[in-house]
N, C-alpha and C. Protein backbone atom coordinates (compact mmCIF):
# COMPACT_ATOMS: atom_id res chain seq x y z
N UNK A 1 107.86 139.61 68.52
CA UNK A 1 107.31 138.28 68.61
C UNK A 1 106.60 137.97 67.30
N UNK A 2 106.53 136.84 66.89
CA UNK A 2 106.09 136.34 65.31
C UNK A 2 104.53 135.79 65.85
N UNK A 3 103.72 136.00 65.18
CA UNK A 3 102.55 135.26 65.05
C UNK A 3 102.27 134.72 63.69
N UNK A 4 101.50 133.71 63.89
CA UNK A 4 101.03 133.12 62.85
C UNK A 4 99.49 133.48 62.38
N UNK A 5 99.10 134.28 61.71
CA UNK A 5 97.71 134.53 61.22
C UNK A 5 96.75 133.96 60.19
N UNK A 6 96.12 132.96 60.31
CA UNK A 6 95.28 131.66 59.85
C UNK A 6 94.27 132.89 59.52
N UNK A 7 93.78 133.02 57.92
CA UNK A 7 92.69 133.80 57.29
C UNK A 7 91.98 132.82 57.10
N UNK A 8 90.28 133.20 57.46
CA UNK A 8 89.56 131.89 56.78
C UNK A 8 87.97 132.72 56.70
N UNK A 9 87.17 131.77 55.79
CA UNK A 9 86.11 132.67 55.46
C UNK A 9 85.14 131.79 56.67
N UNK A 10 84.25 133.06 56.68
CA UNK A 10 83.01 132.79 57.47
C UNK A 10 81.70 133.05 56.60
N UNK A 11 80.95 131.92 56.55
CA UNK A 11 80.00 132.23 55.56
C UNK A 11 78.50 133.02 56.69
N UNK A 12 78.82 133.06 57.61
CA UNK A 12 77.80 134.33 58.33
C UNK A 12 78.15 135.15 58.87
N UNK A 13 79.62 136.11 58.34
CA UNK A 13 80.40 137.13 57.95
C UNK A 13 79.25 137.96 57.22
N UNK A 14 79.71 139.54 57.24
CA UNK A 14 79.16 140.88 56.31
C UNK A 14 79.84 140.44 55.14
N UNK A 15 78.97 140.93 54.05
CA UNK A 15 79.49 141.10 52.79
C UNK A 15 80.65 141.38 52.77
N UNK A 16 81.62 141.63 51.48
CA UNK A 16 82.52 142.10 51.22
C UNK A 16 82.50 143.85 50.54
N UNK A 17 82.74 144.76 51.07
CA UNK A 17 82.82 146.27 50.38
C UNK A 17 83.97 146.74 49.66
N UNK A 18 84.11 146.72 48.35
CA UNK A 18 85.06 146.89 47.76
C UNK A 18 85.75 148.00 48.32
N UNK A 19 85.00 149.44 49.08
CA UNK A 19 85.17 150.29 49.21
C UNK A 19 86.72 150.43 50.47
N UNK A 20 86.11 149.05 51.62
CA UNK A 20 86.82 149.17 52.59
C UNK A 20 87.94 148.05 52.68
N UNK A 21 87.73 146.81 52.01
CA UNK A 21 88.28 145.69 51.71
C UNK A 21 89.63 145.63 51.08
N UNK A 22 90.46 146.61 50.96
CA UNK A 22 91.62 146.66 49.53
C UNK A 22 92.10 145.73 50.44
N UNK A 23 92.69 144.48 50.06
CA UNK A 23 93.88 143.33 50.63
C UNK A 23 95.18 144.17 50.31
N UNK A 24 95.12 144.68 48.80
CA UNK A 24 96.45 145.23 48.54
C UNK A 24 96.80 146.57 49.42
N UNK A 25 96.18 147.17 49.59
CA UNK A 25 96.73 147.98 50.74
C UNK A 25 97.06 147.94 51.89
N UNK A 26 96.42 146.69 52.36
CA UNK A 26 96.63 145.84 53.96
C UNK A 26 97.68 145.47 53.23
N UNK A 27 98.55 144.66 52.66
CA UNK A 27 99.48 144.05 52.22
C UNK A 27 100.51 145.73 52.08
N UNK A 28 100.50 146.23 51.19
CA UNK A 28 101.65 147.30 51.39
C UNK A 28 102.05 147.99 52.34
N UNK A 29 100.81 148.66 53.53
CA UNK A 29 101.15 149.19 54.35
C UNK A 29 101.85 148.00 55.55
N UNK A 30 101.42 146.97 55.42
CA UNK A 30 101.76 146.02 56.60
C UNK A 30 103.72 145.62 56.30
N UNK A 31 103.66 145.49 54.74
CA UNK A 31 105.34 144.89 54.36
C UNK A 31 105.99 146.36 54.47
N UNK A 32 105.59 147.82 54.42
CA UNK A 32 106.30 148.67 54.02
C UNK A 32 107.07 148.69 55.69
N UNK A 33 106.05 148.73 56.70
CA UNK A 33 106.40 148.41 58.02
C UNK A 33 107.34 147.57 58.48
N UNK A 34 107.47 146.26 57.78
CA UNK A 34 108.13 145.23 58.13
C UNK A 34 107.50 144.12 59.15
N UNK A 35 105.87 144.83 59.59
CA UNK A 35 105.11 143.89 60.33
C UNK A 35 104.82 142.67 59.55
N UNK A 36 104.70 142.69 58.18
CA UNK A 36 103.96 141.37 57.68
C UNK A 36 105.44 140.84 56.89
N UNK A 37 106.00 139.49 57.16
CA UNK A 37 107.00 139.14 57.27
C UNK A 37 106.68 138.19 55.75
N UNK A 38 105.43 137.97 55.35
CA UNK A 38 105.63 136.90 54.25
C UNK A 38 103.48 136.44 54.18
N UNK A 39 102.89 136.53 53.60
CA UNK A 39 102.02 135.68 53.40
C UNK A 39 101.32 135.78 52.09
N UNK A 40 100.18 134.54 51.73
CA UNK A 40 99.95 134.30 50.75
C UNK A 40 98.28 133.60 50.63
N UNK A 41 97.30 133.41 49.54
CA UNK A 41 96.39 132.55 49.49
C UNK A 41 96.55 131.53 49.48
N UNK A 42 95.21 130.72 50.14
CA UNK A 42 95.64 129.16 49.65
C UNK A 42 94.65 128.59 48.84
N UNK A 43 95.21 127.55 47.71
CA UNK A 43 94.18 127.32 46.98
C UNK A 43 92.29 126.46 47.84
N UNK A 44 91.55 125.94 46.96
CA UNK A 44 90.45 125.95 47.43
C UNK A 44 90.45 124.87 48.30
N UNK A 45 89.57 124.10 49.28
CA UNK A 45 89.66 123.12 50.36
C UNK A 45 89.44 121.74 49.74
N UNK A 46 88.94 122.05 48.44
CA UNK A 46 89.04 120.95 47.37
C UNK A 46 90.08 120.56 47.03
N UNK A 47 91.45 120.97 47.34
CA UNK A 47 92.46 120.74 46.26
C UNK A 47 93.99 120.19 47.68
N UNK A 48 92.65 120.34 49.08
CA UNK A 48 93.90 119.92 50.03
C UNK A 48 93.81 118.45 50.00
N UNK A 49 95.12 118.15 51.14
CA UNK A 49 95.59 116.51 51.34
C UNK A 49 96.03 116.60 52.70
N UNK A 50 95.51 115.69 53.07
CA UNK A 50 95.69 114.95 54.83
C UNK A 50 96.04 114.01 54.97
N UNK A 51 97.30 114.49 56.03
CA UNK A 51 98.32 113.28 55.75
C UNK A 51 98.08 113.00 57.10
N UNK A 52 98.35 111.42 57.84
CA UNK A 52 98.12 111.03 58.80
C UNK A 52 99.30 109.75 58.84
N UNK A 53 99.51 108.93 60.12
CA UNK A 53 100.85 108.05 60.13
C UNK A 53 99.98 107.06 61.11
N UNK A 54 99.34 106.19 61.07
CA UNK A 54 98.68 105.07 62.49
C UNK A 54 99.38 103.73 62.06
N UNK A 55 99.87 103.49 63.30
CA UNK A 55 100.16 102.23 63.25
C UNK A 55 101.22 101.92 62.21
N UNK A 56 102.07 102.61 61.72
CA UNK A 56 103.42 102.69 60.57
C UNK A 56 102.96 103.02 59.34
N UNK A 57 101.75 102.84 58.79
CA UNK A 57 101.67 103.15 57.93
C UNK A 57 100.58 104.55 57.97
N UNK A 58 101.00 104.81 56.55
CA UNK A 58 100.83 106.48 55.85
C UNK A 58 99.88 106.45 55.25
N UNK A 59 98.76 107.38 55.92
CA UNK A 59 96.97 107.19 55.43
C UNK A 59 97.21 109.02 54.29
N UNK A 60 96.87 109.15 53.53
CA UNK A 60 96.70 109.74 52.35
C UNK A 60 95.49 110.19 51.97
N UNK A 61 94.46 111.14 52.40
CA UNK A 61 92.88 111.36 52.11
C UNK A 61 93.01 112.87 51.59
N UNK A 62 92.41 112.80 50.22
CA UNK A 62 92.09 114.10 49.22
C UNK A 62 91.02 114.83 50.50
N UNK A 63 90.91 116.49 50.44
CA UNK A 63 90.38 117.28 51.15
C UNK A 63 91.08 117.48 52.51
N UNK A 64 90.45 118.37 53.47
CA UNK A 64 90.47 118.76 54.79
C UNK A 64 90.21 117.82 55.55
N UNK A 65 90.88 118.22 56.59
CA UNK A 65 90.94 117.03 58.00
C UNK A 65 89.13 117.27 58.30
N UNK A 66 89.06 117.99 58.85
CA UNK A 66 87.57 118.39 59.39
C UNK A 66 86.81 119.01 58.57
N UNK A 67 85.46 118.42 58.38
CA UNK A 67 84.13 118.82 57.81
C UNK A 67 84.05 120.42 58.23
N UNK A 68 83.93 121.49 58.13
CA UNK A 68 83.42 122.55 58.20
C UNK A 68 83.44 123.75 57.43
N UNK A 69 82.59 124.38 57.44
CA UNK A 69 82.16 125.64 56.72
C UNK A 69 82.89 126.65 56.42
N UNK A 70 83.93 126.78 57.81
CA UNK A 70 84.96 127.76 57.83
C UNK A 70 86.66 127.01 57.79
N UNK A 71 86.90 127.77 56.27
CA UNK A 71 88.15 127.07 56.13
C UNK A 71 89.30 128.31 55.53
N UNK A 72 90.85 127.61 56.25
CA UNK A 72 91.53 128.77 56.30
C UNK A 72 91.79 128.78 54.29
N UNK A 73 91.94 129.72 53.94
CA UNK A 73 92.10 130.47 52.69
C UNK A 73 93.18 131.25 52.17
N UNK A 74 94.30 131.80 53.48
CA UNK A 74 95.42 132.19 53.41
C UNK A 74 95.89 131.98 54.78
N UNK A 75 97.07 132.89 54.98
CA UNK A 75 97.92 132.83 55.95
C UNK A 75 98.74 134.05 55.85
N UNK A 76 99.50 134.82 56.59
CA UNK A 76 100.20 135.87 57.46
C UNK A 76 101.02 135.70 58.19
N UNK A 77 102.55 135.96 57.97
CA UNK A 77 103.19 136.02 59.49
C UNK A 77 104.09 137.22 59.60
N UNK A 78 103.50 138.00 61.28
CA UNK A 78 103.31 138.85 61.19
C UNK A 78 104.39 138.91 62.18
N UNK A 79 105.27 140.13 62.47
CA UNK A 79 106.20 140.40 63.63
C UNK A 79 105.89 141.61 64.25
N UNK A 80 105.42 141.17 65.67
CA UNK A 80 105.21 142.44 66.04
C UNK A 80 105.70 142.61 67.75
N UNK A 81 105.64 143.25 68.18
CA UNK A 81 106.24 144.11 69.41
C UNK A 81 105.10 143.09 70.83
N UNK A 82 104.28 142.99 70.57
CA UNK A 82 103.23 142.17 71.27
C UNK A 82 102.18 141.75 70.62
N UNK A 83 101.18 141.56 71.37
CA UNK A 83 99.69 140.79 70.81
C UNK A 83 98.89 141.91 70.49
N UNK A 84 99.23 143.01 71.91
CA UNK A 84 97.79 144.15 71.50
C UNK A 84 98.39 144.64 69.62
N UNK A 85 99.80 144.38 69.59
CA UNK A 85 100.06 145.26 67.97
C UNK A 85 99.50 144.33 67.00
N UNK A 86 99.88 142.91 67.00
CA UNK A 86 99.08 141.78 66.18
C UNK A 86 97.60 142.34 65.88
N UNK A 87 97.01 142.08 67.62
CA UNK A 87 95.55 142.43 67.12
C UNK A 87 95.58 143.68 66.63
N UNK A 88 95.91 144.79 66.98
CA UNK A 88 95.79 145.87 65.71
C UNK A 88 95.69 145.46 64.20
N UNK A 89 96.92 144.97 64.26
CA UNK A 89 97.39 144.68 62.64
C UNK A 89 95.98 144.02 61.91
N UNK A 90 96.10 143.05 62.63
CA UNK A 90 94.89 141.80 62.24
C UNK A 90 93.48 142.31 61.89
N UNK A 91 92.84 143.21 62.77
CA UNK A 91 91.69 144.13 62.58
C UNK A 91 91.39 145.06 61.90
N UNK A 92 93.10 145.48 60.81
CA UNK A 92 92.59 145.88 59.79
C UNK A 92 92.41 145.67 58.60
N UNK A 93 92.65 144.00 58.69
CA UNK A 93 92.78 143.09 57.56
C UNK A 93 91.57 143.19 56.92
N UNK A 94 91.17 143.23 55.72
CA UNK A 94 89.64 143.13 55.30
C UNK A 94 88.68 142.08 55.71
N UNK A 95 89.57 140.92 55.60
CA UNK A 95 88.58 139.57 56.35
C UNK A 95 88.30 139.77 57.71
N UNK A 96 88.95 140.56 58.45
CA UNK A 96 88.16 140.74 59.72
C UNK A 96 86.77 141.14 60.30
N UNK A 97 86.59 141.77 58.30
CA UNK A 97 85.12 141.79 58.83
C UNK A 97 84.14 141.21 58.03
N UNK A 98 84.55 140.15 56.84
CA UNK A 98 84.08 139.40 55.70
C UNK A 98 84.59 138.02 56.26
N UNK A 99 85.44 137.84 57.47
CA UNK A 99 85.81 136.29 57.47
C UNK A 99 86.07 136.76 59.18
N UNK A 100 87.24 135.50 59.42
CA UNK A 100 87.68 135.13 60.43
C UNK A 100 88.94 135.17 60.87
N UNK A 101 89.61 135.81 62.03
CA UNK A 101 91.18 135.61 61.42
C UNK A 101 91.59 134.87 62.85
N UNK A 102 92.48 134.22 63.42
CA UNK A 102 93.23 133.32 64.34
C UNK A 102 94.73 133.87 64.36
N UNK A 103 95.11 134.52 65.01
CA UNK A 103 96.35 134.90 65.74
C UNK A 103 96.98 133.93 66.85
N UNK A 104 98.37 133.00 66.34
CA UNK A 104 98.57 132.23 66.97
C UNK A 104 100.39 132.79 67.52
N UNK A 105 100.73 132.69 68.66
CA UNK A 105 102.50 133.30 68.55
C UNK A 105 103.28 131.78 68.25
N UNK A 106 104.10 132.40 67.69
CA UNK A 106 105.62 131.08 67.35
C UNK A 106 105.66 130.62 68.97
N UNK A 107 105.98 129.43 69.35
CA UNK A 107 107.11 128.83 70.43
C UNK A 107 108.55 130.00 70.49
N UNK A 108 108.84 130.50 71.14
CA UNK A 108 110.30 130.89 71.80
C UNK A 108 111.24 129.77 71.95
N UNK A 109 112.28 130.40 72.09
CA UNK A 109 113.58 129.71 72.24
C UNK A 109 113.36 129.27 73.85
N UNK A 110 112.71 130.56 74.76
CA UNK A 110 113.04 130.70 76.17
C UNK A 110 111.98 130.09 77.09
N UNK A 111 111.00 129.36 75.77
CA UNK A 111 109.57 128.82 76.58
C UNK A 111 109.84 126.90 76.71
N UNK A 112 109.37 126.81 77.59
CA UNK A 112 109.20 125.15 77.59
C UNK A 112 108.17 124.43 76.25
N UNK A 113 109.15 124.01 75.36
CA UNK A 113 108.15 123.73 74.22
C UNK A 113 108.92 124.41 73.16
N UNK A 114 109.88 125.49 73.40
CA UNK A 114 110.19 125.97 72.17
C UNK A 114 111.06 125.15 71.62
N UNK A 115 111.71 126.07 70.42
CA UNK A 115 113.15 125.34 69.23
C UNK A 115 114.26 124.75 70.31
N UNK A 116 114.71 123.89 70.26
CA UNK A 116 116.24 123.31 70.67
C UNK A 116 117.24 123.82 69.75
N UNK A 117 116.54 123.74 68.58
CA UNK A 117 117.93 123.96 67.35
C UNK A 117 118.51 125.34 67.27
């Protein structure tokens, strides 16, 4: 099953410990597996765009949809066997304990709501 893993900082999160924190080793051991299927940073919340459609026309606003403190910063998508393996995976991400992480699963083919195509 694919999840989608939304990284985002929490500013009343623990420090960061260089000691325990390597991203690059969460990143090798996770792709050497084949659990982490693709992810990346995102630039700063300054540099997003929100796009919106009311009434036919196309509203265009520099920044984030919502005001808040905690904003996602990367992303993960992860394939795994179930959720308890996700949350494994996810808990040993470094931001799990310097940020916040959100584990979401893809739609199925076989669920009401999933792909048609």
């Amino acid at each position: 099953m694919r999840y989608m893993m939304f990284v985002a900082i929490d500013p009343e999160a623990e420090l960061d410990d260089p000691d325990e924190d390597n991203i690059d080793e969460w990143v090798a051991r996770h792709d050497a597996s084949g659990a982490r299927v693709i992810g990346d940073r995102l630039r700063p919340v300054d540099d997003a765009t929100t796009v919106r459609r009311r009434n036919g026309k196309v509203l265009v606003t520099d920044g984030p949809f919502a005001e808040s403190r905690e904003w996602i910063v990367g992303f993960d998508i992860l394939e795994c066997a179930d959720l308890d393996e996700a949350i494994e995976i996810a808990s040993q991400h470094p931001m799990a304990r310097g940020g916040r992480l959100e584990l979401r699963p893809f739609w199925t083919d076989e669920e009401p709501g999933g792909s048609t195509a």
